[in-house]
C-alpha atoms as a PDB file:
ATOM      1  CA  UNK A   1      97.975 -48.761-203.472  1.00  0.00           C
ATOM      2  CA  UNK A   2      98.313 -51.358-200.349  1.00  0.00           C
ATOM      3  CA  UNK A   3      94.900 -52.347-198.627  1.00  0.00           C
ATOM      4  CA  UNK A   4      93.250 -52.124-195.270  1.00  0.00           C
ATOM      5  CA  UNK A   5      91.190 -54.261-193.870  1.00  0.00           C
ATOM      6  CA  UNK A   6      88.820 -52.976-190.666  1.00  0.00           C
ATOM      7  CA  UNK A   7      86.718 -55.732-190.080  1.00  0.00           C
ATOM      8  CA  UNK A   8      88.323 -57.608-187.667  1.00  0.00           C
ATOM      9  CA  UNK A   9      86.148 -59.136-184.456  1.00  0.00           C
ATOM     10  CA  UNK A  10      84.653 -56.644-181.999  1.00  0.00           C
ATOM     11  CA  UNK A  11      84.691 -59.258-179.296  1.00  0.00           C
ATOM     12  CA  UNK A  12      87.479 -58.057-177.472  1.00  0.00           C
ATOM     13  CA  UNK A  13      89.542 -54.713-177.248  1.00  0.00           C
ATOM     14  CA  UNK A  14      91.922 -54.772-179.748  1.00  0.00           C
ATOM     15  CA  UNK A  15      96.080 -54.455-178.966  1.00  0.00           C
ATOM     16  CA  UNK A  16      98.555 -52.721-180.761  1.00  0.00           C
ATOM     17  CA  UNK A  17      99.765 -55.520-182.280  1.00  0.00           C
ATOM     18  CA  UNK A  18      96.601 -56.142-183.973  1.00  0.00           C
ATOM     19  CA  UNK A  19      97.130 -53.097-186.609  1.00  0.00           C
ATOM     20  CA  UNK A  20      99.567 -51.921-188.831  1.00  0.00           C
ATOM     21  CA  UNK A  21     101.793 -49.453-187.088  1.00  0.00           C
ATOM     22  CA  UNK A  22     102.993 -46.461-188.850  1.00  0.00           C
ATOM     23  CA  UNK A  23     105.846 -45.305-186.888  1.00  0.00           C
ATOM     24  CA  UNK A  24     107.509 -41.650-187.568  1.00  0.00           C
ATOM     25  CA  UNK A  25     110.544 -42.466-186.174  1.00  0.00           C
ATOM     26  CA  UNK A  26     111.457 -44.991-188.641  1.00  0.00           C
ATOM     27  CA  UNK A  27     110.566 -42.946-191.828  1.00  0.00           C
ATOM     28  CA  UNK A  28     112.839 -39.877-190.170  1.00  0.00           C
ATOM     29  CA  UNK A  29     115.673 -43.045-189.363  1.00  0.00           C
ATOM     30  CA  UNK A  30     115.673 -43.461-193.105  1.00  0.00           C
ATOM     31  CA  UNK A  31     115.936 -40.237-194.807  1.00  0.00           C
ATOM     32  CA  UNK A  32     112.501 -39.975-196.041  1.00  0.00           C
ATOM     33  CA  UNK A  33     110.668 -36.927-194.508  1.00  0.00           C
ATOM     34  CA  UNK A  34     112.400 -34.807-196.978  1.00  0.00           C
ATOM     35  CA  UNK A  35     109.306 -32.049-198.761  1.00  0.00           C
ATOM     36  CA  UNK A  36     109.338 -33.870-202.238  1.00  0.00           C
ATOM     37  CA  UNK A  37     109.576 -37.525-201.588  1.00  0.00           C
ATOM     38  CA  UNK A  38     107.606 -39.903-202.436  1.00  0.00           C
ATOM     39  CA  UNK A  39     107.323 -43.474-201.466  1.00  0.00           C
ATOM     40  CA  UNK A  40     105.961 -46.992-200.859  1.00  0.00           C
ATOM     41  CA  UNK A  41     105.647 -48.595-197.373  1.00  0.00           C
ATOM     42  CA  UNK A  42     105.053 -52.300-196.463  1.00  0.00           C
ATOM     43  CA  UNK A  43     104.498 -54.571-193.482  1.00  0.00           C
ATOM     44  CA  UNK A  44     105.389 -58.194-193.775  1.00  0.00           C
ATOM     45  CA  UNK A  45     104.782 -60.920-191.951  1.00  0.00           C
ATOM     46  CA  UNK A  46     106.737 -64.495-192.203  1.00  0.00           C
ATOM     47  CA  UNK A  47     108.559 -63.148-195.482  1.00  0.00           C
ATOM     48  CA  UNK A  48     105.250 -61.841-197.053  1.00  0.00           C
ATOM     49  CA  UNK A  49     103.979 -58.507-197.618  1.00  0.00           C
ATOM     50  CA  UNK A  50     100.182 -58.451-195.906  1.00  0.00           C
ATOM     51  CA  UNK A  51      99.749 -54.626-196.474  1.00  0.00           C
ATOM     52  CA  UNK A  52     101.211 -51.357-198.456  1.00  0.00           C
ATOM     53  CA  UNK A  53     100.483 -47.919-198.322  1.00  0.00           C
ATOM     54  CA  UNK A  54     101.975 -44.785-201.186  1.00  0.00           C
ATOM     55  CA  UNK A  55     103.045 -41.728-198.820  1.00  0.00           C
ATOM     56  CA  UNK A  56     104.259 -38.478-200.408  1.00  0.00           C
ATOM     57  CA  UNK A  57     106.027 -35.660-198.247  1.00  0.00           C
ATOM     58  CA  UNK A  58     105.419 -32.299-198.068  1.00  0.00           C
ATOM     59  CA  UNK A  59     106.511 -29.263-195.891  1.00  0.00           C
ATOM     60  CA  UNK A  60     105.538 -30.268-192.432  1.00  0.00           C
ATOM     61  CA  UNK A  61     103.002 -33.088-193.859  1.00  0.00           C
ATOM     62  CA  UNK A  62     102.903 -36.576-195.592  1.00  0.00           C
ATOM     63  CA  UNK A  63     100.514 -37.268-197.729  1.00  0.00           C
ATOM     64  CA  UNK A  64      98.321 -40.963-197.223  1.00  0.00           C
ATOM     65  CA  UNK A  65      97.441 -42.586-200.075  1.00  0.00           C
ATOM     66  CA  UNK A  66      95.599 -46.004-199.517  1.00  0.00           C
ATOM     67  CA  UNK A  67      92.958 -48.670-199.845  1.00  0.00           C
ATOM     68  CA  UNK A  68      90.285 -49.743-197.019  1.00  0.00           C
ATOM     69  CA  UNK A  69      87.181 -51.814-196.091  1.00  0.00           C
ATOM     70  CA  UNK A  70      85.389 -52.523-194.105  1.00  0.00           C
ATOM     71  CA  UNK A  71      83.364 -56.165-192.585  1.00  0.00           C
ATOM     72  CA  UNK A  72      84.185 -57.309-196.073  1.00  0.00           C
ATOM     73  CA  UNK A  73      82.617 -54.548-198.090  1.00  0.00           C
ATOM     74  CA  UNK A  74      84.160 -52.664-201.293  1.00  0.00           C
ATOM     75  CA  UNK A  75      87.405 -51.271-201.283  1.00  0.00           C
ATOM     76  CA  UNK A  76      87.748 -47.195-200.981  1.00  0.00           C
ATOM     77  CA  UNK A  77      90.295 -45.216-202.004  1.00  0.00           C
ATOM     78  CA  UNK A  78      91.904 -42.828-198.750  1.00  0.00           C
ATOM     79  CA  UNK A  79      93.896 -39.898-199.471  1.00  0.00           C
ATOM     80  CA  UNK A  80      94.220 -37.516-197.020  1.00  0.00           C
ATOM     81  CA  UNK A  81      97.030 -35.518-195.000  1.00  0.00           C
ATOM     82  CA  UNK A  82      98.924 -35.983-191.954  1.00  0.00           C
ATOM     83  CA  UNK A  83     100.477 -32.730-190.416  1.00  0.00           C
ATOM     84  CA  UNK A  84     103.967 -33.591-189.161  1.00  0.00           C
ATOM     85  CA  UNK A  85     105.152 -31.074-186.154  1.00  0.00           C
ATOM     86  CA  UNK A  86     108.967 -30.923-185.314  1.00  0.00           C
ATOM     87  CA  UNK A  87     110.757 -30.624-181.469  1.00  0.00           C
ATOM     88  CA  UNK A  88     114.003 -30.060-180.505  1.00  0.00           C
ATOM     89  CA  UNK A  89     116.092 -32.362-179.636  1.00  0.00           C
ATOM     90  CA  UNK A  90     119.129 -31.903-176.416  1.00  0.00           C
ATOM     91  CA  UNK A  91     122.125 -32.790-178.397  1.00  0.00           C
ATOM     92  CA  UNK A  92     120.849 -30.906-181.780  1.00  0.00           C
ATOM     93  CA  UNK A  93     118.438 -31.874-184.449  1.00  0.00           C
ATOM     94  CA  UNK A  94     114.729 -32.021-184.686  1.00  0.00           C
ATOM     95  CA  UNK A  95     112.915 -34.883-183.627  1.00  0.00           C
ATOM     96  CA  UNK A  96     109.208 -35.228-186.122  1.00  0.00           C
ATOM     97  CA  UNK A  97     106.334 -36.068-184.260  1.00  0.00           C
ATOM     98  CA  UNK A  98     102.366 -37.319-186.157  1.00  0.00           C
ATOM     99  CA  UNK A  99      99.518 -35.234-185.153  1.00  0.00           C
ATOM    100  CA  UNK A 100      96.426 -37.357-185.515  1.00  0.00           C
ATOM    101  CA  UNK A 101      94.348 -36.933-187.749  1.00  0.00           C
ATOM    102  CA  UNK A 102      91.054 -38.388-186.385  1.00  0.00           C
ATOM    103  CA  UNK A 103      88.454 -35.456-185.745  1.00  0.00           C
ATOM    104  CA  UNK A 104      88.538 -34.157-182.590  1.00  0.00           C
ATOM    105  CA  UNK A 105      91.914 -35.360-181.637  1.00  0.00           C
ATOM    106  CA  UNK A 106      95.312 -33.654-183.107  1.00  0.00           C
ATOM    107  CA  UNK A 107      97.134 -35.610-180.520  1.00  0.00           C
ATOM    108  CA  UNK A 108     101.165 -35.333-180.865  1.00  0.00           C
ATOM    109  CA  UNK A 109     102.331 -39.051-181.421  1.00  0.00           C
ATOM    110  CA  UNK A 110     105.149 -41.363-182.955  1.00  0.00           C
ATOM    111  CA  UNK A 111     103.084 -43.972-184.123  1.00  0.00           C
ATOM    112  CA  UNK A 112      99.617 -44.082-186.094  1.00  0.00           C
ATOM    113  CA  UNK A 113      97.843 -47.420-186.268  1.00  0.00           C
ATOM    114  CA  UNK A 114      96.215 -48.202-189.642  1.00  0.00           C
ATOM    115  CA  UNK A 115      92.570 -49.031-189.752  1.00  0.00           C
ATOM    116  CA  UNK A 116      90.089 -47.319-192.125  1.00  0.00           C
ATOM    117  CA  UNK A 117      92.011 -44.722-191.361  1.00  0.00           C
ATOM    118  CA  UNK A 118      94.996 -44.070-189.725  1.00  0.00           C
ATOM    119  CA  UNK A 119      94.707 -42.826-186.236  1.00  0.00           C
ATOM    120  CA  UNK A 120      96.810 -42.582-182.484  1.00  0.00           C
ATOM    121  CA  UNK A 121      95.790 -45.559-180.271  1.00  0.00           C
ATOM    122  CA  UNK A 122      93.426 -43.908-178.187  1.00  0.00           C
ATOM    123  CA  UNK A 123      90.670 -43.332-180.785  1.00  0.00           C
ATOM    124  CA  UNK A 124      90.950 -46.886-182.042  1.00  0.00           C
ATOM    125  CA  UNK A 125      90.730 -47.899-178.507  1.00  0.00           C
ATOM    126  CA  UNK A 126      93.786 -50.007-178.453  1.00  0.00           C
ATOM    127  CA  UNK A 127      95.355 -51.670-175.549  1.00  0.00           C
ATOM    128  CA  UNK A 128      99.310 -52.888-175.615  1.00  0.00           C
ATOM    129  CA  UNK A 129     100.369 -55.841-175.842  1.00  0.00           C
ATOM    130  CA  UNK A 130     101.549 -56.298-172.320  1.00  0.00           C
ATOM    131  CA  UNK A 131      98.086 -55.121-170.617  1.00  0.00           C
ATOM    132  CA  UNK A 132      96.829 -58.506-172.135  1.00  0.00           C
ATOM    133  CA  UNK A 133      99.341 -60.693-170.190  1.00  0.00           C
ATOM    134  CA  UNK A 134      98.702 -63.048-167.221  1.00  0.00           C
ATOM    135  CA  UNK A 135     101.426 -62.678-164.737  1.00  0.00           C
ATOM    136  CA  UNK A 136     103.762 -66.084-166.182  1.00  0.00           C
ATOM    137  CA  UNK A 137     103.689 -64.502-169.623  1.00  0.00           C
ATOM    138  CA  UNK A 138     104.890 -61.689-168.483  1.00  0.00           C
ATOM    139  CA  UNK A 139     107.681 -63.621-166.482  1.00  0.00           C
ATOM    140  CA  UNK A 140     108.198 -65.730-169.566  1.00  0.00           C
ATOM    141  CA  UNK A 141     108.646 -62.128-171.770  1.00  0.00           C
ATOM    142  CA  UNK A 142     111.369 -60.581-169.180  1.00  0.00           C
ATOM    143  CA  UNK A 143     112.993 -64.032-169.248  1.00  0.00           C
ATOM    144  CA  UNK A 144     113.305 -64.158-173.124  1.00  0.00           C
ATOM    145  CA  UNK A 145     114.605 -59.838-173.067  1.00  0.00           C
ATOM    146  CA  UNK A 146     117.553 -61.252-170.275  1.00  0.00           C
ATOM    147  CA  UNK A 147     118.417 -64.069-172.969  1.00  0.00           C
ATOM    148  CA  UNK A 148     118.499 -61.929-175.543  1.00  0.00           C
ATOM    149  CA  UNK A 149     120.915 -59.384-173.684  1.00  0.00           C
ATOM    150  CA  UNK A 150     122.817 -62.507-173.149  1.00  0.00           C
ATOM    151  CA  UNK A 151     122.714 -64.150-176.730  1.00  0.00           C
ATOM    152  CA  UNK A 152     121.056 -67.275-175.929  1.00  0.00           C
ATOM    153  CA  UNK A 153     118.437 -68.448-177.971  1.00  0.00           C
ATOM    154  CA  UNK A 154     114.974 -67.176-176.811  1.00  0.00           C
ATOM    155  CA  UNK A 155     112.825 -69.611-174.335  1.00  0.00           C
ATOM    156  CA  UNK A 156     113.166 -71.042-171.490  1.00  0.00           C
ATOM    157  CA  UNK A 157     113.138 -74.429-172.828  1.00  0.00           C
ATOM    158  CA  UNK A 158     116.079 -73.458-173.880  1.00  0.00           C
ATOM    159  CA  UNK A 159     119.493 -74.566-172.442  1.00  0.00           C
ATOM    160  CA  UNK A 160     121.346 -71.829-170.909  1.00  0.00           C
ATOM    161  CA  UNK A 161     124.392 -70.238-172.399  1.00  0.00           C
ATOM    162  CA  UNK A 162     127.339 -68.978-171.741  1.00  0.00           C
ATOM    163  CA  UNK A 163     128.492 -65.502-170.143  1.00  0.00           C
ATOM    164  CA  UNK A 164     129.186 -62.956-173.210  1.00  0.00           C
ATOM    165  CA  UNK A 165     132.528 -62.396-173.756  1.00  0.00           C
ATOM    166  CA  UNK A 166     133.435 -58.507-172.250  1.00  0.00           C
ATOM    167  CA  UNK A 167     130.258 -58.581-169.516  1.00  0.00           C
ATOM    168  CA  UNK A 168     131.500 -58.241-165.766  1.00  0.00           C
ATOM    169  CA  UNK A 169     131.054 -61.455-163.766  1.00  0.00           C
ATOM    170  CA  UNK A 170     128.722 -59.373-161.135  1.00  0.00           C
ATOM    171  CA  UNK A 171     126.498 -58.143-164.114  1.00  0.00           C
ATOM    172  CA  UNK A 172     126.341 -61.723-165.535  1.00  0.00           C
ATOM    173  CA  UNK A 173     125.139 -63.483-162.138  1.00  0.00           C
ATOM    174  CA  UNK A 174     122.695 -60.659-161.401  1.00  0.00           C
ATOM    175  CA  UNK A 175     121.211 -61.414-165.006  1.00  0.00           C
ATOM    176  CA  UNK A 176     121.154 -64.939-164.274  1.00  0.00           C
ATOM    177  CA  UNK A 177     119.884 -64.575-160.515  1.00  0.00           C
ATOM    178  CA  UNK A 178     116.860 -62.341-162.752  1.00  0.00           C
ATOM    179  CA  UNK A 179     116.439 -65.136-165.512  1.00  0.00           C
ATOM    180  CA  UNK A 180     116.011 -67.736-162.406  1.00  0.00           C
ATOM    181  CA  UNK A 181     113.471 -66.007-160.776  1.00  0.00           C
ATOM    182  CA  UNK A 182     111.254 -65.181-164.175  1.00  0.00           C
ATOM    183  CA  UNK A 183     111.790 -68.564-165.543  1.00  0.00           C
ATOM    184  CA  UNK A 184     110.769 -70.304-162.280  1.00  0.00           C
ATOM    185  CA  UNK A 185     107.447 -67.862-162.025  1.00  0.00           C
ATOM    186  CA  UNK A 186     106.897 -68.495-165.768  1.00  0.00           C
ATOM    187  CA  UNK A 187     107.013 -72.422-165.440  1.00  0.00           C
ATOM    188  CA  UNK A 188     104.842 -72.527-161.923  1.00  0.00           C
ATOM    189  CA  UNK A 189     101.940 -70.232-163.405  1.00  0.00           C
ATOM    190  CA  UNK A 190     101.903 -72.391-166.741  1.00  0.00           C
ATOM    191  CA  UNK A 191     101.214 -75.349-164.357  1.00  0.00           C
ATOM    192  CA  UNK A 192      98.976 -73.548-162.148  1.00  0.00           C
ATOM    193  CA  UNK A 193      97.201 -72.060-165.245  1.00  0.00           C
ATOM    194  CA  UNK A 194      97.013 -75.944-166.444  1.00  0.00           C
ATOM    195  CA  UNK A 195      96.009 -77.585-163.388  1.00  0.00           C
ATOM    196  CA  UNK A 196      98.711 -79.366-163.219  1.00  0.00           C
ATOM    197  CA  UNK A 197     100.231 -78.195-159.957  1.00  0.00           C
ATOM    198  CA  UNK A 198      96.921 -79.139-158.026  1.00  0.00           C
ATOM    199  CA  UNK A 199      97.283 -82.535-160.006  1.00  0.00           C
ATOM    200  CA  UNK A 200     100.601 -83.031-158.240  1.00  0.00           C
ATOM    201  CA  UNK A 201      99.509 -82.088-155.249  1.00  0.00           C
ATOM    202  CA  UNK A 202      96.684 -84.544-155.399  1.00  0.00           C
ATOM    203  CA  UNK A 203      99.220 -87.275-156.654  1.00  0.00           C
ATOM    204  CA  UNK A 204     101.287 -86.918-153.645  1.00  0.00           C
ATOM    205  CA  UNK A 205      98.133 -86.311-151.191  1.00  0.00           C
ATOM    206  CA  UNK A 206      98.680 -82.919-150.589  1.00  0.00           C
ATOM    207  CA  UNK A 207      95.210 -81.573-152.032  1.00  0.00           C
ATOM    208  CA  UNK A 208      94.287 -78.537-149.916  1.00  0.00           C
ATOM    209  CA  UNK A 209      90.925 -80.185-148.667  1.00  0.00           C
ATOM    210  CA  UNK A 210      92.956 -83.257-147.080  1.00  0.00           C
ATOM    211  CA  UNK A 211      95.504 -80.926-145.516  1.00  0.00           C
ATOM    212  CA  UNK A 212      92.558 -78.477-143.881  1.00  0.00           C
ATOM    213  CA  UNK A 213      90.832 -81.784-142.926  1.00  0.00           C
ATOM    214  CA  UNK A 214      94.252 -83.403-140.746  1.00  0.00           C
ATOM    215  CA  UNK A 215      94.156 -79.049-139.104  1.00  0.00           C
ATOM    216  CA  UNK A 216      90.911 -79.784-137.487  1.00  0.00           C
ATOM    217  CA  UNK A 217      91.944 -83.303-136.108  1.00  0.00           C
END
C-alpha cells in the first residue's frame, strides 16, 4: 500500500496542485473500471514515485485501499468504497463519474484529491491553480499554451520559432499578435512586481513625484 501524508502547512488555502489527484477519466481511458480488476496506482514526480494507492473494482464502485497520516503521526490503514455513477454520453458510451465520499457530500465529480482521505475539492477546501496567479503569471501561462500550440520550446526567454508546417498564415499571425501581447504583459508586471520599472523611471528622471512636481509649475 502507497502512503498519504496530510500534514502539510495550514498557512494558506491549499491548490489543487498541492494533492494527489485521482482522476476517473484516466482509469476509464485505460480499461480499468472493469467489476473484477484490481490494481496499483502511482504519482511521480521528476522520475520518482512520491505516492501509491491498491484500487479494486466492483459493480458501480472501486474499492480504496491505502496508507495515511497525519502532522507526522502513525500510519493508518484506509479501506473504504467509492460509488462510481455512469452518464450517457451524445455519440454513445457511458461516461463514469466519482461520487464523493466525504460525509455529507455525494457530490458527482471526475477527480478526487487524496488527503487522509480522498475527497472532491470543495471539502478539502482547495483552490486551482490559476486563482493563485498575479496577472503576469497568468500572461506568462497563456504565452507558454500559444508556444506549445506552435512547437516552440516553452518560455518567453525563449527565441521564437517558426510557423508549423500545415497552419494558415492568418491563424499563425493571430497566434503571434496573442503571444506579443502576453509576453509583453508578462515581462512589464515581472518588472513592476520587482521594482524595477520605477528604478528606470528614476534612472531616466521620470519618477512620478518629479513629473507631478514640473504639473504644478
Amino acid at each position: 500500500m502507497g502512503g498519504f501524508g496530510s500534514g502539510r502547512g495550514q498557512g494558506g488555502k491549499e491548490t489543487t496542485s498541492d494533492m494527489r489527484p485521482l482522476d476517473i477519466r484516466k482509469l476509464q481511458r485505460n480499461g480499468l473500471l472493469t467489476p473484477g480488476r484490481a490494481f496499483g496506482w502511482q504519482w511521480t514526480a521528476n522520475g520518482k514515485e512520491v505516492a501509491s494507492i491498491q484500487m479494486r473494482t466492483e459493480l458501480d464502485r472501486v474499492i480504496l485501499d491505502y496508507r495515511s497520516r497525519g502532522n507526522g503521526g502513525e500510519w493508518q490503514a484506509m479501506e473504504y468504497p467509492v460509488t462510481l455513477e455512469w452518464t450517457p454520453c451524445n455519440l454513445g458510451g457511458r461516461r463514469a463519474w466519482l461520487l464523493c465520499p466525504a460525509r455529507g457530500c455525494g457530490r458527482r465529480v471526475a477527480v478526487l484529491f487524496g488527503g487522509s482521505i480522498f475527497a472532491c475539492r470543495h471539502c478539502h477546501k482547495l483552490a486551482y491553480q490559476c486563482q493563485r496567479e498575479t496577472d503576469d503569471d497568468r500572461a506568462m501561462r497563456r504565452a507558454d499554451t500559444i508556444r506549445r500550440r506552435l512547437g516552440w520550446k516553452v518560455g518567453i526567454a525563449n527565441p521564437i520559432g517558426a510557423k508549423p508546417k500545415g497552419m494558415h498564415w492568418r491563424t499563425f499571425h493571430r497566434l503571434l499578435t496573442e503571444y506579443h501581447a502576453f509576453a509583453l504583459a508578462s515581462w512589464e508586471g515581472t518588472a513592476q512586481r520587482l521594482g524595477l520599472l520605477n528604478r528606470r523611471l528614476d534612472g531616466l528622471g521620470l519618477a512620478t513625484e518629479s513629473v507631478s512636481q514640473n504639473k504644478e509649475t
